[in-house]
PDB file of N, CA and C in Angstrom:
ATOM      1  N   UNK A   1      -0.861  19.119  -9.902  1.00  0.00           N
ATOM      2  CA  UNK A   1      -0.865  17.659  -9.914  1.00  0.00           C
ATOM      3  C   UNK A   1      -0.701  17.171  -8.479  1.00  0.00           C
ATOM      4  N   UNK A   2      -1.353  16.286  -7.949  1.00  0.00           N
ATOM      5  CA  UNK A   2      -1.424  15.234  -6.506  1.00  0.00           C
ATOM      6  C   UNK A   2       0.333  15.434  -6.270  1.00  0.00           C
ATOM      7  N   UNK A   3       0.922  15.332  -5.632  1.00  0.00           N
ATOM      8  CA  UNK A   3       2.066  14.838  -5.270  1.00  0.00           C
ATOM      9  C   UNK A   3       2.437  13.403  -5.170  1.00  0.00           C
ATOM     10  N   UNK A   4       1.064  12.676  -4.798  1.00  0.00           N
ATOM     11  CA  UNK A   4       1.879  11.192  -4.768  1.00  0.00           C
ATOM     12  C   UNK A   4       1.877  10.705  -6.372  1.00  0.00           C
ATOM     13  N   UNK A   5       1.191  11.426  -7.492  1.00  0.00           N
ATOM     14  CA  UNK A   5       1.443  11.201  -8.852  1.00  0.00           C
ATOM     15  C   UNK A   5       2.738  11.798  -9.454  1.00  0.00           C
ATOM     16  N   UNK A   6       3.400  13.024  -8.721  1.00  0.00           N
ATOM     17  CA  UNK A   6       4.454  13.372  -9.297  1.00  0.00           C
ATOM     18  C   UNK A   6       5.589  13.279  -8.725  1.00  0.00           C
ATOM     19  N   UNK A   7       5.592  12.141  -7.705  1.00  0.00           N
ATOM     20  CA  UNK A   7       6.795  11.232  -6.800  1.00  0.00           C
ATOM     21  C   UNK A   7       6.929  10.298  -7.549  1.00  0.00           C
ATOM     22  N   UNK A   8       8.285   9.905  -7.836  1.00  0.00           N
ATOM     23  CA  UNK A   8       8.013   8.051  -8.343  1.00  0.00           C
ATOM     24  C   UNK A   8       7.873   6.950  -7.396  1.00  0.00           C
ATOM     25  N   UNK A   9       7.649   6.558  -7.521  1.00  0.00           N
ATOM     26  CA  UNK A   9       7.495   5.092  -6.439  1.00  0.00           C
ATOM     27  C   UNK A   9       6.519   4.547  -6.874  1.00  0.00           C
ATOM     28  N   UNK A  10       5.725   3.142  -6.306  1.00  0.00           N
ATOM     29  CA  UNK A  10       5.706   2.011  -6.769  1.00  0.00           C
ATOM     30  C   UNK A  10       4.424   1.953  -7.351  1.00  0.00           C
ATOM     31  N   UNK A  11       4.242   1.753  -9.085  1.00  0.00           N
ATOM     32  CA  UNK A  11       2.808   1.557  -9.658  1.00  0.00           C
ATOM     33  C   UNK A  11       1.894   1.363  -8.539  1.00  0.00           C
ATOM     34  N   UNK A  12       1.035   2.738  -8.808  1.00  0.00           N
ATOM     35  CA  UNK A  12      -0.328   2.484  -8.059  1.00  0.00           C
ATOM     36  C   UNK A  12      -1.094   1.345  -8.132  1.00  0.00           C
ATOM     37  N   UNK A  13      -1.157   0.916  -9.580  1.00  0.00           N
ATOM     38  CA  UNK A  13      -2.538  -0.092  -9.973  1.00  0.00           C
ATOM     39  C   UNK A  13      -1.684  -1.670  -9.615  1.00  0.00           C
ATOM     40  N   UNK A  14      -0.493  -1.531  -9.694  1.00  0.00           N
ATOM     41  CA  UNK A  14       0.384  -2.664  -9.291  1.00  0.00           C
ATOM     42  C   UNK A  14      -0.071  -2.969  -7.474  1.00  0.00           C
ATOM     43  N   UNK A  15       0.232  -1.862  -7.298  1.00  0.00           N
ATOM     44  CA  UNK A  15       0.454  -1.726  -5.615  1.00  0.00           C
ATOM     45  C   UNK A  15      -1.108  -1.984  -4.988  1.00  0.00           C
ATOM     46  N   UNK A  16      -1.862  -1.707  -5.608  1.00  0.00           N
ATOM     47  CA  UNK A  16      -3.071  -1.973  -4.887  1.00  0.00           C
ATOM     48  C   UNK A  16      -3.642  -3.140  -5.492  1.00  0.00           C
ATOM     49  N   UNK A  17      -3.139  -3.698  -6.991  1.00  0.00           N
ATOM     50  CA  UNK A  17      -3.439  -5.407  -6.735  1.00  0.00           C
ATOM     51  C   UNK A  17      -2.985  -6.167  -5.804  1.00  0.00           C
ATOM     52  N   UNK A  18      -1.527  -5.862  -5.602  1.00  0.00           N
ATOM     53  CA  UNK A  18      -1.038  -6.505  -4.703  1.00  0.00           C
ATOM     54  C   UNK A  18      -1.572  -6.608  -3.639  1.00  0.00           C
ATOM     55  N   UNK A  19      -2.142  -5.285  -2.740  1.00  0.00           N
ATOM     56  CA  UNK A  19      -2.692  -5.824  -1.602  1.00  0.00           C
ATOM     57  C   UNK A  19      -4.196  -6.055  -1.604  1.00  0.00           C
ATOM     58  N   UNK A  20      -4.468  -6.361  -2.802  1.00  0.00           N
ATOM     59  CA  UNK A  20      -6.276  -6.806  -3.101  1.00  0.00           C
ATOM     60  C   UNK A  20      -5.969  -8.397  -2.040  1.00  0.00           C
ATOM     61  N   UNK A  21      -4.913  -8.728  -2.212  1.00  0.00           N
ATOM     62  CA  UNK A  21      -4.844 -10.304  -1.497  1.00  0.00           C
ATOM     63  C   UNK A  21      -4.359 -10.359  -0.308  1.00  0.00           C
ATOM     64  N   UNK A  22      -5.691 -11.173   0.474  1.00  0.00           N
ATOM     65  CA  UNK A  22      -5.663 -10.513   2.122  1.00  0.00           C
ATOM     66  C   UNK A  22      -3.818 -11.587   2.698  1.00  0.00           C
ATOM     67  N   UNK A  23      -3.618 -12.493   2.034  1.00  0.00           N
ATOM     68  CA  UNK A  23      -2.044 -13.088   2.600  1.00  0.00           C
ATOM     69  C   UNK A  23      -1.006 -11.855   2.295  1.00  0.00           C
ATOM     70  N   UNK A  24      -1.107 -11.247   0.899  1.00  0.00           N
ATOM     71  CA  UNK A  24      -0.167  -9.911   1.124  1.00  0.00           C
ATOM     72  C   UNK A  24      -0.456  -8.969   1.987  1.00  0.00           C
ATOM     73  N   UNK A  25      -1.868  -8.981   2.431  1.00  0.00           N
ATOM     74  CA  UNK A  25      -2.116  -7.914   3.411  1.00  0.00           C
ATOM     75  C   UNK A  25      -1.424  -8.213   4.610  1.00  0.00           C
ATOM     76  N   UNK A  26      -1.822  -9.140   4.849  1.00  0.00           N
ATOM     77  CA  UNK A  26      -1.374  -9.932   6.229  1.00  0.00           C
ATOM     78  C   UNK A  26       0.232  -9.492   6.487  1.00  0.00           C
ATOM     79  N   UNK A  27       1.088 -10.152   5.232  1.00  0.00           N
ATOM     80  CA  UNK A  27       2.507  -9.549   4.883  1.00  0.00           C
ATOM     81  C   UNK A  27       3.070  -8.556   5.474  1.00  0.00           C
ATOM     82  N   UNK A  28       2.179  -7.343   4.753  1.00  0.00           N
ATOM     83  CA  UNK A  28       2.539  -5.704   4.635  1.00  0.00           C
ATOM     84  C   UNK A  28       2.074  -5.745   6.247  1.00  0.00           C
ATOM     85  N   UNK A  29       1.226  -6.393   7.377  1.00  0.00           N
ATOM     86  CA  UNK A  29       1.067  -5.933   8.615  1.00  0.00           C
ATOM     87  C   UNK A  29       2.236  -7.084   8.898  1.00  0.00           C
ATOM     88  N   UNK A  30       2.492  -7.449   9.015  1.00  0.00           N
ATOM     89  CA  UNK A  30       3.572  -8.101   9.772  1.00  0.00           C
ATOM     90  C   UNK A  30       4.806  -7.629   9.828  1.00  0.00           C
ATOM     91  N   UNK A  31       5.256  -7.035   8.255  1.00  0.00           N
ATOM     92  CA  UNK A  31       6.529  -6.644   8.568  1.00  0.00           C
ATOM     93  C   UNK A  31       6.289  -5.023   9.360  1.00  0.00           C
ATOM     94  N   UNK A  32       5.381  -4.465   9.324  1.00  0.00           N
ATOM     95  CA  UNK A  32       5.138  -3.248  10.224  1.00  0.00           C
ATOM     96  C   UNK A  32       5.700  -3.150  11.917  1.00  0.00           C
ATOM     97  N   UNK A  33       5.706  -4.569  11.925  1.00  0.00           N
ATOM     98  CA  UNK A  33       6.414  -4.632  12.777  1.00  0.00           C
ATOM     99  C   UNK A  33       8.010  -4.652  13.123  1.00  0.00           C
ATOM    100  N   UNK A  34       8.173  -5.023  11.861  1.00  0.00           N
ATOM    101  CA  UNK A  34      10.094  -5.339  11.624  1.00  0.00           C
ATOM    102  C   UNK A  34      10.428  -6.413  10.670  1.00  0.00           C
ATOM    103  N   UNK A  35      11.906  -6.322  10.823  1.00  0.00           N
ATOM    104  CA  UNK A  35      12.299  -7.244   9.684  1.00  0.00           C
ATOM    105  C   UNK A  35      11.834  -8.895   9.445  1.00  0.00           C
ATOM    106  N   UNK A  36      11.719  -9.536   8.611  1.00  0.00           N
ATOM    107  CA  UNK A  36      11.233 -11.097   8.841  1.00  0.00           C
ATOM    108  C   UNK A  36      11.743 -11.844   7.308  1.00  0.00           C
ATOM    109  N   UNK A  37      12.417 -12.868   7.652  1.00  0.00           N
ATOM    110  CA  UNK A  37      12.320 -14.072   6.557  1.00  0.00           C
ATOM    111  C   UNK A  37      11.288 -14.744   5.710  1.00  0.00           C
ATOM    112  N   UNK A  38      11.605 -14.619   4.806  1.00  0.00           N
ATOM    113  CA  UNK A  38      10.051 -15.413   4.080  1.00  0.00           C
ATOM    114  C   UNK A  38       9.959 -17.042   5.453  1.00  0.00           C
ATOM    115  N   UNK A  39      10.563 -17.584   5.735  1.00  0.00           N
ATOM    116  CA  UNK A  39      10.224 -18.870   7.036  1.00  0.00           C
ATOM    117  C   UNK A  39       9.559 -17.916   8.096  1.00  0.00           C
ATOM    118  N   UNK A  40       9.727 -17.438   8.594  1.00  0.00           N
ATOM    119  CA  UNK A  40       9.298 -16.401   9.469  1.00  0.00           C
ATOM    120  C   UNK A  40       8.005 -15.788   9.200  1.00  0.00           C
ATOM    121  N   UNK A  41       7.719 -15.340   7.514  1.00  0.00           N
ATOM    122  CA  UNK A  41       6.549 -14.879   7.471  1.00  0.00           C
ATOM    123  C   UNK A  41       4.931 -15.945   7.405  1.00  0.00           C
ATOM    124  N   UNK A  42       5.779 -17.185   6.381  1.00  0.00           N
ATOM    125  CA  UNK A  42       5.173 -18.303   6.462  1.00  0.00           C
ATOM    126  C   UNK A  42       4.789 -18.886   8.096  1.00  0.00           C
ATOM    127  N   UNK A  43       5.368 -18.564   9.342  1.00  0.00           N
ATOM    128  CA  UNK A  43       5.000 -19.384  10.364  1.00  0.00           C
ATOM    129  C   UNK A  43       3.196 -19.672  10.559  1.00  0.00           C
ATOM    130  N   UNK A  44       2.287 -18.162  10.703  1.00  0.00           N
ATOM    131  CA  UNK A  44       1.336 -18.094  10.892  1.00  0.00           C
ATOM    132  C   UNK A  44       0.330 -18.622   9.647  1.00  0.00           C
ATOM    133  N   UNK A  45       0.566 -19.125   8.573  1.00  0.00           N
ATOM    134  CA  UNK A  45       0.400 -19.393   7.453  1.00  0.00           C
ATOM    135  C   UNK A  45       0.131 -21.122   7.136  1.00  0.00           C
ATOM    136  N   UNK A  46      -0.655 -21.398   6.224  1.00  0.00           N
ATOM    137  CA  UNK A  46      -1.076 -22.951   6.203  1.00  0.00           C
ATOM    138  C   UNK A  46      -0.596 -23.002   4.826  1.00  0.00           C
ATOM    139  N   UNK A  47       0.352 -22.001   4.310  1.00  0.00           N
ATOM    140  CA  UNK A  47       0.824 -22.254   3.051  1.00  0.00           C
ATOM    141  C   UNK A  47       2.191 -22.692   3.291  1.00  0.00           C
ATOM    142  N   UNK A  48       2.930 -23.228   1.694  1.00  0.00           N
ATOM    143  CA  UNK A  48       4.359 -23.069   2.232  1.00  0.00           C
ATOM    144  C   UNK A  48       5.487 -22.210   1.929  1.00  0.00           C
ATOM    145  N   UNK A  49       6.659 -22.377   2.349  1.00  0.00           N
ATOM    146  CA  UNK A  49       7.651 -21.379   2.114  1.00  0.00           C
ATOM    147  C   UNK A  49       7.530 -20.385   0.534  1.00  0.00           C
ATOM    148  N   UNK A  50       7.355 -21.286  -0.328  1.00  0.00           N
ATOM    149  CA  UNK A  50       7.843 -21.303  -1.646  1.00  0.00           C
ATOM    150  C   UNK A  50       6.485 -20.305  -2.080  1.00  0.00           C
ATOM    151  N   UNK A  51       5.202 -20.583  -1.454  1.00  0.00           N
ATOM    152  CA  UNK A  51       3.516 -19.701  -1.753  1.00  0.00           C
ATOM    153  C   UNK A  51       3.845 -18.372  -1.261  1.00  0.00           C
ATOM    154  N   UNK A  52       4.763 -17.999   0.321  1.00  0.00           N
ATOM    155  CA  UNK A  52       5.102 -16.902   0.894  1.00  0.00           C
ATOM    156  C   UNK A  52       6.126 -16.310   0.107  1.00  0.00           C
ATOM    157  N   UNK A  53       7.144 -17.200  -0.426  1.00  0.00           N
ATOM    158  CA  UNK A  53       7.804 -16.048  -1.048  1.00  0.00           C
ATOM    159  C   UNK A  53       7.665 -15.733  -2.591  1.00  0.00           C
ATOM    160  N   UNK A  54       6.411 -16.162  -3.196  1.00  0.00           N
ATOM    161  CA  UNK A  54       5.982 -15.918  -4.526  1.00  0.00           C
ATOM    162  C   UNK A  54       4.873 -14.701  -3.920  1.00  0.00           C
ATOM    163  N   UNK A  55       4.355 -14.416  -2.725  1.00  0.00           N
ATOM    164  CA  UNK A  55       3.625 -13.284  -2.318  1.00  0.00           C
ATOM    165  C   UNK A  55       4.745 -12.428  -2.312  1.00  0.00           C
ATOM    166  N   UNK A  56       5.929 -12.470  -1.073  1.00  0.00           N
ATOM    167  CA  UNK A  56       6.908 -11.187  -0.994  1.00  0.00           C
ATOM    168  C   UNK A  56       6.849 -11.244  -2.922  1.00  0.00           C
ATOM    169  N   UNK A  57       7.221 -11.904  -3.425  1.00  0.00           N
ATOM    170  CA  UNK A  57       7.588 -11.323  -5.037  1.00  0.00           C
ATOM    171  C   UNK A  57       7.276 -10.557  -5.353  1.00  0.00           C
ATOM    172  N   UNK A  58       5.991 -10.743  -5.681  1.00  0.00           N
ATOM    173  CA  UNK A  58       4.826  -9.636  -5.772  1.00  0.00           C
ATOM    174  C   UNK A  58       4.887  -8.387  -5.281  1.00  0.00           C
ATOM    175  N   UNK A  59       5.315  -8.126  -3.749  1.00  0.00           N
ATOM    176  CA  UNK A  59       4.739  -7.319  -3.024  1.00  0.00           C
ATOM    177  C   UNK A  59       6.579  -6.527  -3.240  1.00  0.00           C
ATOM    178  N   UNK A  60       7.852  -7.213  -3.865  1.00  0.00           N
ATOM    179  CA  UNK A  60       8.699  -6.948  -4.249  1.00  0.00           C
ATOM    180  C   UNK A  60       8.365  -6.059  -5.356  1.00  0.00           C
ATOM    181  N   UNK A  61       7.874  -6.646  -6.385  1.00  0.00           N
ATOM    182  CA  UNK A  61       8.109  -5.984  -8.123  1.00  0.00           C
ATOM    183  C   UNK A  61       6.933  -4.640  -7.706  1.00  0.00           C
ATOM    184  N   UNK A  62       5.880  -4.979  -7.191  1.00  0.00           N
ATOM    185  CA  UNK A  62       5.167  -3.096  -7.158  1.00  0.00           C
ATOM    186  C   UNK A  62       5.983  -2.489  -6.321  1.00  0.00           C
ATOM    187  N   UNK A  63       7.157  -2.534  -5.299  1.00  0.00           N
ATOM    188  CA  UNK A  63       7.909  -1.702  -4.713  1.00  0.00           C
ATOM    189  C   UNK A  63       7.492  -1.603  -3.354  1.00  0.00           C
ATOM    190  N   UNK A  64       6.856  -2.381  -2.773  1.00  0.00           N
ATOM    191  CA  UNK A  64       6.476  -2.026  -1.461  1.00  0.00           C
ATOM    192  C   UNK A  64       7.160  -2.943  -0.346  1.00  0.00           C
ATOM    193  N   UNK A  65       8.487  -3.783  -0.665  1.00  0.00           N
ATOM    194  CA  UNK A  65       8.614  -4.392   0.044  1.00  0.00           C
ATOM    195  C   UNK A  65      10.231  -4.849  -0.222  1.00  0.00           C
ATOM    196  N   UNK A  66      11.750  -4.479  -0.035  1.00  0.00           N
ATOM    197  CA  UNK A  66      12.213  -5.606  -0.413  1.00  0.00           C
ATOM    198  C   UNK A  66      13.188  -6.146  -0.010  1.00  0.00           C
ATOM    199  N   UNK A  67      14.002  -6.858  -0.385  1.00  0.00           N
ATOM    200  CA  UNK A  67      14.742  -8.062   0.167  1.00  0.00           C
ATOM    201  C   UNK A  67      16.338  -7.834   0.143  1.00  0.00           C
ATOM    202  N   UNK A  68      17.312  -8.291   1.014  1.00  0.00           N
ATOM    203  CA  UNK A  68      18.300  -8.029   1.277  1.00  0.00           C
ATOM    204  C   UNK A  68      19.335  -9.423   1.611  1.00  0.00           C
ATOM    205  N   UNK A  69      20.526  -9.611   1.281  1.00  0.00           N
ATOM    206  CA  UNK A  69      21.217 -10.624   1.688  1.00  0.00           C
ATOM    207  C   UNK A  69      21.704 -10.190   3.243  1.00  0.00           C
ATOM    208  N   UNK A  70      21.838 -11.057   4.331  1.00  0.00           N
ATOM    209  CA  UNK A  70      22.541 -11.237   5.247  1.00  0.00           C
ATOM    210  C   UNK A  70      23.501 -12.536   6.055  1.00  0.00           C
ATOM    211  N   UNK A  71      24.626 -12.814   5.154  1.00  0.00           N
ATOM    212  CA  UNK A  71      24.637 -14.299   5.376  1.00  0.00           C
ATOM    213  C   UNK A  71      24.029 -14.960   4.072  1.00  0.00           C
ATOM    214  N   UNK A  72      23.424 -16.261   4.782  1.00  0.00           N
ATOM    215  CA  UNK A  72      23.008 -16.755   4.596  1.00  0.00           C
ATOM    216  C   UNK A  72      21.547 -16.760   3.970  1.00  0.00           C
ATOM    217  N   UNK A  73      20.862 -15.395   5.501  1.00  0.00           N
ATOM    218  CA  UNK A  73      19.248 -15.098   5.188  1.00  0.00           C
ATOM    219  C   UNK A  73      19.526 -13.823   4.233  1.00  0.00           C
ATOM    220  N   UNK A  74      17.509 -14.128   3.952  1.00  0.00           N
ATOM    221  CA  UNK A  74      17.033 -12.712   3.241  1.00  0.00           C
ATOM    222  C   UNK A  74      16.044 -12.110   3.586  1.00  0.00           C
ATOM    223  N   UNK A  75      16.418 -11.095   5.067  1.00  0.00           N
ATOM    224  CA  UNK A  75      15.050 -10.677   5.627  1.00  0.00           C
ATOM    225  C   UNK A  75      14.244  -9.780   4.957  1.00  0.00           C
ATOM    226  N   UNK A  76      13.281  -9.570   4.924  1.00  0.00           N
ATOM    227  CA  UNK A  76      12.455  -9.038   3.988  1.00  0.00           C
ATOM    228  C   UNK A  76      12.045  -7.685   5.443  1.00  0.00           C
ATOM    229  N   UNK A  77      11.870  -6.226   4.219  1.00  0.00           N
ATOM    230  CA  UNK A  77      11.808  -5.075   4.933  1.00  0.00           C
ATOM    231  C   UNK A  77      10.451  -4.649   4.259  1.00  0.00           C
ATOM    232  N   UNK A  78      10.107  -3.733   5.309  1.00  0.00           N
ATOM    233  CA  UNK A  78       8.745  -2.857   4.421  1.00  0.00           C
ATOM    234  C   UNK A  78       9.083  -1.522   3.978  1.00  0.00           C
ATOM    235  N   UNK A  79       9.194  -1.309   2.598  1.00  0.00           N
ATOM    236  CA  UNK A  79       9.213   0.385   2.388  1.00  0.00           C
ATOM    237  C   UNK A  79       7.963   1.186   2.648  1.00  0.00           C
ATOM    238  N   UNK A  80       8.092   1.452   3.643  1.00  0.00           N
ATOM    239  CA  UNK A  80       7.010   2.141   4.424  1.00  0.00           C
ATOM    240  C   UNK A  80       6.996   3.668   3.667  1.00  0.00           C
ATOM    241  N   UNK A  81       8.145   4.007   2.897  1.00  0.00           N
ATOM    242  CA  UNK A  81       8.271   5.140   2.301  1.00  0.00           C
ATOM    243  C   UNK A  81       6.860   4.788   1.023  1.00  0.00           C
ATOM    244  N   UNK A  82       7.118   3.760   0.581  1.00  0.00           N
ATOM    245  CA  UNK A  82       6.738   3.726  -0.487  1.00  0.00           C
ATOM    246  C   UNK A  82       4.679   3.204  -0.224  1.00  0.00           C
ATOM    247  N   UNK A  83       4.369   2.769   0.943  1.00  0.00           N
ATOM    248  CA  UNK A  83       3.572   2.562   1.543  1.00  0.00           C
ATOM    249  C   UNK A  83       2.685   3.512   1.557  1.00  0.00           C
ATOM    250  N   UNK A  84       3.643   4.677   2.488  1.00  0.00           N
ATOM    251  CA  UNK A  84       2.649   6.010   1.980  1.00  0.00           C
ATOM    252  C   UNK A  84       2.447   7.366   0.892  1.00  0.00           C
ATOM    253  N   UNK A  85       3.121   6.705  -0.085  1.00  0.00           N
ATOM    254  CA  UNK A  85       2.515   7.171  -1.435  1.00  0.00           C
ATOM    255  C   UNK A  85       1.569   6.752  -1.499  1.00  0.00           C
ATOM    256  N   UNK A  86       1.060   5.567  -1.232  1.00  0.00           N
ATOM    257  CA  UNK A  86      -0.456   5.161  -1.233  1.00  0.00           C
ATOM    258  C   UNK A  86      -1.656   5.384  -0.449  1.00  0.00           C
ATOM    259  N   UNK A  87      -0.923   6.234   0.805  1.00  0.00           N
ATOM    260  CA  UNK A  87      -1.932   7.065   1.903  1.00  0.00           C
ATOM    261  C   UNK A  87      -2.073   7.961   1.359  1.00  0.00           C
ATOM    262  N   UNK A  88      -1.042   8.751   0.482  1.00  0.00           N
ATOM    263  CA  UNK A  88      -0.867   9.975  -0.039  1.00  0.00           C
ATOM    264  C   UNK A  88      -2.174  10.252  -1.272  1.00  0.00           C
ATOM    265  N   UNK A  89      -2.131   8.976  -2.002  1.00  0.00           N
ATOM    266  CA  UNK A  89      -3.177   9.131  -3.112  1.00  0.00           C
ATOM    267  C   UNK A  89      -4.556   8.830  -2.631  1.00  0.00           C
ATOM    268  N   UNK A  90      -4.569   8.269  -1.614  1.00  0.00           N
ATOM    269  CA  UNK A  90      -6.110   7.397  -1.260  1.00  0.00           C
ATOM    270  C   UNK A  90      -6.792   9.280  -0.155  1.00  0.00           C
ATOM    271  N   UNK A  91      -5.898   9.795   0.424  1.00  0.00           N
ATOM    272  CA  UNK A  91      -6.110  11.235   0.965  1.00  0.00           C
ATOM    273  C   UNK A  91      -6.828  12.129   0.141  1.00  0.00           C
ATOM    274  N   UNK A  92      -5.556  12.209  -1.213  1.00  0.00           N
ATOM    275  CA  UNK A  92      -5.813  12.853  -2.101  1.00  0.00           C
ATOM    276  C   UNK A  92      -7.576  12.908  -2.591  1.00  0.00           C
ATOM    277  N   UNK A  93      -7.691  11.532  -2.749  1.00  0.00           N
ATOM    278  CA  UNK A  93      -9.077  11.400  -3.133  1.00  0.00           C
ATOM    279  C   UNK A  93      -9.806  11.405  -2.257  1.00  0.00           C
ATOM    280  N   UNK A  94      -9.530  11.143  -0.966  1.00  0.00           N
ATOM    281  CA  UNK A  94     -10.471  11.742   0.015  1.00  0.00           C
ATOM    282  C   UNK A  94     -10.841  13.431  -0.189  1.00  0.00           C
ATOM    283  N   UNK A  95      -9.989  13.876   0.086  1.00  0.00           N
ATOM    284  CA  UNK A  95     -10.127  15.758   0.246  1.00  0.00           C
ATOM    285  C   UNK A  95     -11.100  16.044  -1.053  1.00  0.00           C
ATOM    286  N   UNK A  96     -10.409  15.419  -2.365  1.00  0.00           N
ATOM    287  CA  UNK A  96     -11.513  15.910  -3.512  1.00  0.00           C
ATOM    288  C   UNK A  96     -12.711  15.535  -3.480  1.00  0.00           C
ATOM    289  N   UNK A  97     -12.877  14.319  -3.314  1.00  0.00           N
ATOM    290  CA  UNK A  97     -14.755  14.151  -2.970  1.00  0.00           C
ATOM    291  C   UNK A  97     -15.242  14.403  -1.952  1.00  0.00           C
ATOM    292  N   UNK A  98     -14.690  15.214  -0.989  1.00  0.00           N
ATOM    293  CA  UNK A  98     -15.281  15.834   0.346  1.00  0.00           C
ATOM    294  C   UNK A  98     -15.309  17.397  -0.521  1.00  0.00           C
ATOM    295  N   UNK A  99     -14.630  17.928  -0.775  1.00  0.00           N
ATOM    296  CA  UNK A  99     -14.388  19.152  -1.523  1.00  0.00           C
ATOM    297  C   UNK A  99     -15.686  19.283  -2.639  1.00  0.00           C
ATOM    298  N   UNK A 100     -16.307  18.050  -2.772  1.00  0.00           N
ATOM    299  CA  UNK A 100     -17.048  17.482  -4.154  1.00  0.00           C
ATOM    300  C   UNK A 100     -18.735  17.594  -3.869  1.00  0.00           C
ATOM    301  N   UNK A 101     -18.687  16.706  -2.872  1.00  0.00           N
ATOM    302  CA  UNK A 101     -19.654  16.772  -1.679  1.00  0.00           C
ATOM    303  C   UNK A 101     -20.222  17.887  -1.138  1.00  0.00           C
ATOM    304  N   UNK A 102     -19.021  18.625  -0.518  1.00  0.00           N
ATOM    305  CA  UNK A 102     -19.293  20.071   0.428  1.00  0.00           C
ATOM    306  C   UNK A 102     -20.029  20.984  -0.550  1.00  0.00           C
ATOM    307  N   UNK A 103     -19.485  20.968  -2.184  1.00  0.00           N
ATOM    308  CA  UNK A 103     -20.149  21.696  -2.873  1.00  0.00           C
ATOM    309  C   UNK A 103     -21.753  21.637  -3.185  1.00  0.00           C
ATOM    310  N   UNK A 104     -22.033  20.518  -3.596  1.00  0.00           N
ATOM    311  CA  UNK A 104     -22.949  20.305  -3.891  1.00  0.00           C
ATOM    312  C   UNK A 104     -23.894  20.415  -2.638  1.00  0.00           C
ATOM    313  N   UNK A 105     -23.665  20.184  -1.152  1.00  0.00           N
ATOM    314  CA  UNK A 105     -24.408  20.113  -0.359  1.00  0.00           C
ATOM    315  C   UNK A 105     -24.846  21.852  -0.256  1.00  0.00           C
ATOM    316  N   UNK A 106     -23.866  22.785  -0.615  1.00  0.00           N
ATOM    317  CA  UNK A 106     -24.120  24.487  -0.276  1.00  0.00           C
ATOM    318  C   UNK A 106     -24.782  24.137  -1.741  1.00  0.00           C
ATOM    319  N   UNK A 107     -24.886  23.578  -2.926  1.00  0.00           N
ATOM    320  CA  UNK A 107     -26.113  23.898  -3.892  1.00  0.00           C
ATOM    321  C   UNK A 107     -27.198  23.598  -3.793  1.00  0.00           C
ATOM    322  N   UNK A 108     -27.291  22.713  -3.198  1.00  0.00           N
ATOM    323  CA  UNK A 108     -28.831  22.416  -2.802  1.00  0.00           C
ATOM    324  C   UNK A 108     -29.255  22.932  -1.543  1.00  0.00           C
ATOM    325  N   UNK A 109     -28.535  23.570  -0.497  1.00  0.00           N
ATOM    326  CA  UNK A 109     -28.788  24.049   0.727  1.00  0.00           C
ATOM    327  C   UNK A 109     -29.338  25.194  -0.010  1.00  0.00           C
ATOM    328  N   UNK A 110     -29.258  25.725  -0.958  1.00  0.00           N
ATOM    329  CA  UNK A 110     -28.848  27.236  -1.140  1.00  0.00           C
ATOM    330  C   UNK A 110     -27.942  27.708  -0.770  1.00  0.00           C
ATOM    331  N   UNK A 111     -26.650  27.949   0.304  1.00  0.00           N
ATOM    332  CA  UNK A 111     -25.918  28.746   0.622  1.00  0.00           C
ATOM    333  C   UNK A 111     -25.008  28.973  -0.618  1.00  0.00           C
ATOM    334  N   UNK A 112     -24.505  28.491  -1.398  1.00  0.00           N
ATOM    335  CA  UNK A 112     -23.914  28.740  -2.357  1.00  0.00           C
ATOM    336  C   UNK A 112     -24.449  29.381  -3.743  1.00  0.00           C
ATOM    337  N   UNK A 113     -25.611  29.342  -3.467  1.00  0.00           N
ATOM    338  CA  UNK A 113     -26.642  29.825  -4.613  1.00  0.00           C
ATOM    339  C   UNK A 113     -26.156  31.203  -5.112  1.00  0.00           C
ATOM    340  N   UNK A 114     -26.005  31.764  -6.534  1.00  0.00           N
ATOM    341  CA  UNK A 114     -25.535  32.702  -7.121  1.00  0.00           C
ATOM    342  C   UNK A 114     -27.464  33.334  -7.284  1.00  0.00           C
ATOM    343  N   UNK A 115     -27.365  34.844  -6.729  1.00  0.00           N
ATOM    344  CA  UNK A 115     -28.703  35.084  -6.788  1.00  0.00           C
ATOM    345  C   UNK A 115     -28.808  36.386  -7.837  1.00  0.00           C
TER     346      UNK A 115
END
């Protein structure tokens, strides 16, 4: 079995709706940089506070992102752990359809041909 299927962490089909939407994308690159407030994430944004932090939500409940009291604020972190479970599976399927590919290219080359 893949390894990033027999890790738990954050629904695949969750996790990649989530970043089907280029403002969560935007999100997940921003905090790559470090910690940030939903006000903070909203700056670059023509939405408001309340649109940014119904995205972190989102990008909260599939597991890729989450939130902490400090004070007053709630800077929002990236689980970068959980980030690349999703490099892990998108690899995965790289190697097999190259693996998939390579075959079929030695069947029709002939080199693989059983004679």
């Amino acid at each position: 079995m893949p390894s990033s299927l027999a890790t738990p962490g954050p629904d695949l089909d969750s996790a990649f709706a989530a970043l089907g939407d280029p403002v969560r994308r935007a999100l997940v690159t921003r905090l790559t940089r470090g910690d940030a407030t939903v006000g903070e994430l909203a700056e670059p944004f023509d939405l408001t506070p309340q649109a940014i932090s119904h995205h972190v939500g989102v990008l909260r409940r599939c597991g890729l992102v989450e939130q902490r009291r400090e004070g007053t604020r709630r800077p929002c972190r990236l689980r970068a752990d959980q980030l690349s479970l999703l490099s892990t599976w998108i690899d995965d399927q790289r190697r097999a359809w190259d693996d998939r590919l390579d075959a079929l290219e030695q069947h029709l080359t002939g080199d693989g041909a059983v004679r």
